[in-house]
N, C-alpha and C. Protein backbone atom coordinates (compact mmCIF):
# COMPACT_ATOMS: atom_id res chain seq x y z
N UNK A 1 135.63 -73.92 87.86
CA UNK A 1 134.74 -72.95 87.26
C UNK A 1 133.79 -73.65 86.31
N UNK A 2 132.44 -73.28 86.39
CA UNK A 2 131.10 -74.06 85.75
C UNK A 2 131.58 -73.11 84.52
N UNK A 3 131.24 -73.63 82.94
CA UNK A 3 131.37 -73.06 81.54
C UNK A 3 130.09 -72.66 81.23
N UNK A 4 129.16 -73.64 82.03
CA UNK A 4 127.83 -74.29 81.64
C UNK A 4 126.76 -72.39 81.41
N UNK A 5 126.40 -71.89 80.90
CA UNK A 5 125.93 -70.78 80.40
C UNK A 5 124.45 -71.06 81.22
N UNK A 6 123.70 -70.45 82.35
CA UNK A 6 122.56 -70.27 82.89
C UNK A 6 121.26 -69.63 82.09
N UNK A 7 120.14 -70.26 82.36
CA UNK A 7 119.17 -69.81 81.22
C UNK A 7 119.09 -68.36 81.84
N UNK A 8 118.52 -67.48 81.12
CA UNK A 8 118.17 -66.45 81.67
C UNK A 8 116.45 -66.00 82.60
N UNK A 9 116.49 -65.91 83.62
CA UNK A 9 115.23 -66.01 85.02
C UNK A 9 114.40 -64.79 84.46
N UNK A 10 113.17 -64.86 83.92
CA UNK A 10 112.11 -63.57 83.64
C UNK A 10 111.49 -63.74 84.62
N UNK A 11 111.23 -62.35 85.54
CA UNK A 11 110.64 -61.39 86.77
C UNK A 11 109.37 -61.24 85.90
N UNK A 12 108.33 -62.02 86.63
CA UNK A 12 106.59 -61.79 86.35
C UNK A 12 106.22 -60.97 87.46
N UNK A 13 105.33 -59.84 87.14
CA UNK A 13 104.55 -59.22 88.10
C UNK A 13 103.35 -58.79 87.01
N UNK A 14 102.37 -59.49 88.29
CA UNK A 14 100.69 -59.13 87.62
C UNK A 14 100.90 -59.85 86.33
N UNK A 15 101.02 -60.85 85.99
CA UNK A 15 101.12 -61.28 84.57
C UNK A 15 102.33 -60.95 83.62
N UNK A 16 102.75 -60.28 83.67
CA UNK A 16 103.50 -59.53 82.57
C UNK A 16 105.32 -59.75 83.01
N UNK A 17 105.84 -60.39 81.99
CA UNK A 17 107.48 -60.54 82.55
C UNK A 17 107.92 -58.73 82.34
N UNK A 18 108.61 -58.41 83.54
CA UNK A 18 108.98 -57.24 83.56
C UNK A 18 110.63 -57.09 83.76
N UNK A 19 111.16 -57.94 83.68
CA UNK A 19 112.74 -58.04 83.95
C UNK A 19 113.51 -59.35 83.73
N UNK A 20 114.31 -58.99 83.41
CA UNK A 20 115.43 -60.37 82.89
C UNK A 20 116.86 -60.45 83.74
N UNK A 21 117.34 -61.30 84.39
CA UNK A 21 118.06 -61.70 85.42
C UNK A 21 119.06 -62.99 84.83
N UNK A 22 120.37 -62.24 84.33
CA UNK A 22 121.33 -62.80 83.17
C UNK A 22 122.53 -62.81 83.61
N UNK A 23 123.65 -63.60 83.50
CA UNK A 23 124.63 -63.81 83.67
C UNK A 23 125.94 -61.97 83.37
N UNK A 24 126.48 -61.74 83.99
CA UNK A 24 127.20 -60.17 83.85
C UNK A 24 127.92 -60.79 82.56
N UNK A 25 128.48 -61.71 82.14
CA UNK A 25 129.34 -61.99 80.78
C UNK A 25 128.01 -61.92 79.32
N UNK A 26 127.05 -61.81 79.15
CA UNK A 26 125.68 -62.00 78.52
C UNK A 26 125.31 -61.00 78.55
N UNK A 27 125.12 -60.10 79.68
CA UNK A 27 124.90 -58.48 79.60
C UNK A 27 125.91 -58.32 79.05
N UNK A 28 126.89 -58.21 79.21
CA UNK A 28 127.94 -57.51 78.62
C UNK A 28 128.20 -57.65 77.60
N UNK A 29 128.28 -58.55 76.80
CA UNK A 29 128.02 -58.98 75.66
C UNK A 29 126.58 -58.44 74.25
N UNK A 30 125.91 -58.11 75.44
CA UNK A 30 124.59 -57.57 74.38
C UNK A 30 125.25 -55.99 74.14
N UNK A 31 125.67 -55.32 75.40
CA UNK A 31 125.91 -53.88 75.29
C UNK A 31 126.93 -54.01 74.16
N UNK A 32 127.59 -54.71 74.15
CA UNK A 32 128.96 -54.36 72.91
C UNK A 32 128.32 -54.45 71.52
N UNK A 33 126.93 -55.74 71.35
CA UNK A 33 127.01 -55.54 70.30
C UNK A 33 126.01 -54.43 70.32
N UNK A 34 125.12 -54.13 70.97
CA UNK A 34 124.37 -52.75 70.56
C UNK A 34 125.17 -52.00 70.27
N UNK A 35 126.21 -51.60 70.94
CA UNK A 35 127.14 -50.10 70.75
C UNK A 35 127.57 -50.40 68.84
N UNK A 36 128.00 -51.80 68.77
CA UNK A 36 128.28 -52.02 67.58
C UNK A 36 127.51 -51.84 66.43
N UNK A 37 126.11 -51.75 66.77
CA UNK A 37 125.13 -51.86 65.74
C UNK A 37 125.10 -50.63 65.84
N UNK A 38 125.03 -49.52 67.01
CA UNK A 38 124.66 -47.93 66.74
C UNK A 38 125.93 -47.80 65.74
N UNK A 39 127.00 -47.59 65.74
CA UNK A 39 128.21 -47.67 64.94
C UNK A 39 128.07 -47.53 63.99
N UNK A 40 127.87 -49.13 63.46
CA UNK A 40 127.17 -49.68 62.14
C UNK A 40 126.08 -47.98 61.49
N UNK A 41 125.19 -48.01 61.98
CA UNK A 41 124.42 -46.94 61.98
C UNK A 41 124.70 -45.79 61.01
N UNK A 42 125.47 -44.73 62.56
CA UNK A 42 126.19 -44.00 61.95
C UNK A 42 127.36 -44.09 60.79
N UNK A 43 127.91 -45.04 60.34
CA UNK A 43 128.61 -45.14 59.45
C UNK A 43 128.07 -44.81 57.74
N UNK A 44 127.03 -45.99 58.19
CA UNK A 44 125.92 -46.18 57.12
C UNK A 44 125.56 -44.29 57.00
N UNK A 45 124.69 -43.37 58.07
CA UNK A 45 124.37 -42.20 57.77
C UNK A 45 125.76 -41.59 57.07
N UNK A 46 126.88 -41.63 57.48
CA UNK A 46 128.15 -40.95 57.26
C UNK A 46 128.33 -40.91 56.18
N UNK A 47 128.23 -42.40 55.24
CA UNK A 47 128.75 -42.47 53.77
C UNK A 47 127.36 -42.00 53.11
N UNK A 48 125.97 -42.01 53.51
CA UNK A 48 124.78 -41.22 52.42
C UNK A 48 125.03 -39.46 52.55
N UNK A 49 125.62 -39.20 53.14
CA UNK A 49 125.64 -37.92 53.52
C UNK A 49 126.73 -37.15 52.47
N UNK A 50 126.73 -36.31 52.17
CA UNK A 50 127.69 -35.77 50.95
C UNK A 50 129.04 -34.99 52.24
N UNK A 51 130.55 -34.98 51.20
CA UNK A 51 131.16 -34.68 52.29
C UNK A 51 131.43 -33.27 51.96
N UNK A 52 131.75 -32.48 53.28
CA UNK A 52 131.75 -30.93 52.92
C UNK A 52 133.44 -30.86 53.65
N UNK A 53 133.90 -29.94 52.46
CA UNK A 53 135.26 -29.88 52.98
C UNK A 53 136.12 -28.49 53.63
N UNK A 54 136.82 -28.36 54.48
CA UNK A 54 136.89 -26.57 55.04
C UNK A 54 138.60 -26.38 54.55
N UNK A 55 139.02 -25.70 54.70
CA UNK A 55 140.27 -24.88 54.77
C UNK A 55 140.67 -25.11 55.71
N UNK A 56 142.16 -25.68 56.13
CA UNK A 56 142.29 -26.13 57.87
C UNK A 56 142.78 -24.25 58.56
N UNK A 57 143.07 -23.56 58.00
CA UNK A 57 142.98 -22.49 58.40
C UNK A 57 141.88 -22.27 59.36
N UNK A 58 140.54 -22.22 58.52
CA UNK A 58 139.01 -21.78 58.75
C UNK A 58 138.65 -23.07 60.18
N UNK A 59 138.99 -23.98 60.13
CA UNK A 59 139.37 -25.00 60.97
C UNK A 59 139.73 -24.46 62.36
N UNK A 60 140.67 -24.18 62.14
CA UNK A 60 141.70 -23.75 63.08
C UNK A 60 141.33 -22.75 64.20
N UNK A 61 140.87 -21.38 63.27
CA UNK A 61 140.07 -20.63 63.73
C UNK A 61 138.78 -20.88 64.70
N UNK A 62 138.32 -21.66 64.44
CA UNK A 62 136.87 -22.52 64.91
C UNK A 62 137.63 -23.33 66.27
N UNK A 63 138.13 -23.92 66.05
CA UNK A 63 138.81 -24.85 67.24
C UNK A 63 139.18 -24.24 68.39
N UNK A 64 139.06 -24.27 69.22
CA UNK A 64 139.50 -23.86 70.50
C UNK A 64 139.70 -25.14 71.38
N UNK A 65 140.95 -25.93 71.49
CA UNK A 65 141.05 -27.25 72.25
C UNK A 65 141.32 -27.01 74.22
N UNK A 66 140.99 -25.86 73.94
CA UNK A 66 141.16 -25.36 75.37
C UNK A 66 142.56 -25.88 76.81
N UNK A 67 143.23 -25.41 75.76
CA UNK A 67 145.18 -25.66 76.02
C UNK A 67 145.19 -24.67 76.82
């Protein structure tokens, strides 16, 4: 098995690179950390946000887990 990491091939049409042609371990790798950075994100919105708290009663009521 080659370790050796392949550059990544940019698809030109009419001038303009329109696509990138990458190893599936490199894609896969970008998606995790995007998902990680949306994360990041929402976390960040989560803690500026003030927290509102319910009655788990009032909860309860609301819930329907469809059992």
């Amino acid at each position: 098995m080659n370790n050796k990491k392949r550059t990544p091939e940019i698809i030109v049409r009419e001038g303009k690179p329109r696509a990138v042609i990458l190893e599936i371990d490199e894609y896969e790798e970008i998606l995790e950390r995007l998902e990680d950075l949306e994360d990041l994100k929402m976390l960040r919105e989560m803690r500026t946000s003030p927290l509102h708290f319910r009655k788990i009663e009032e909860f309860l009521r609301e819930y329907n887990p469809g059992v």
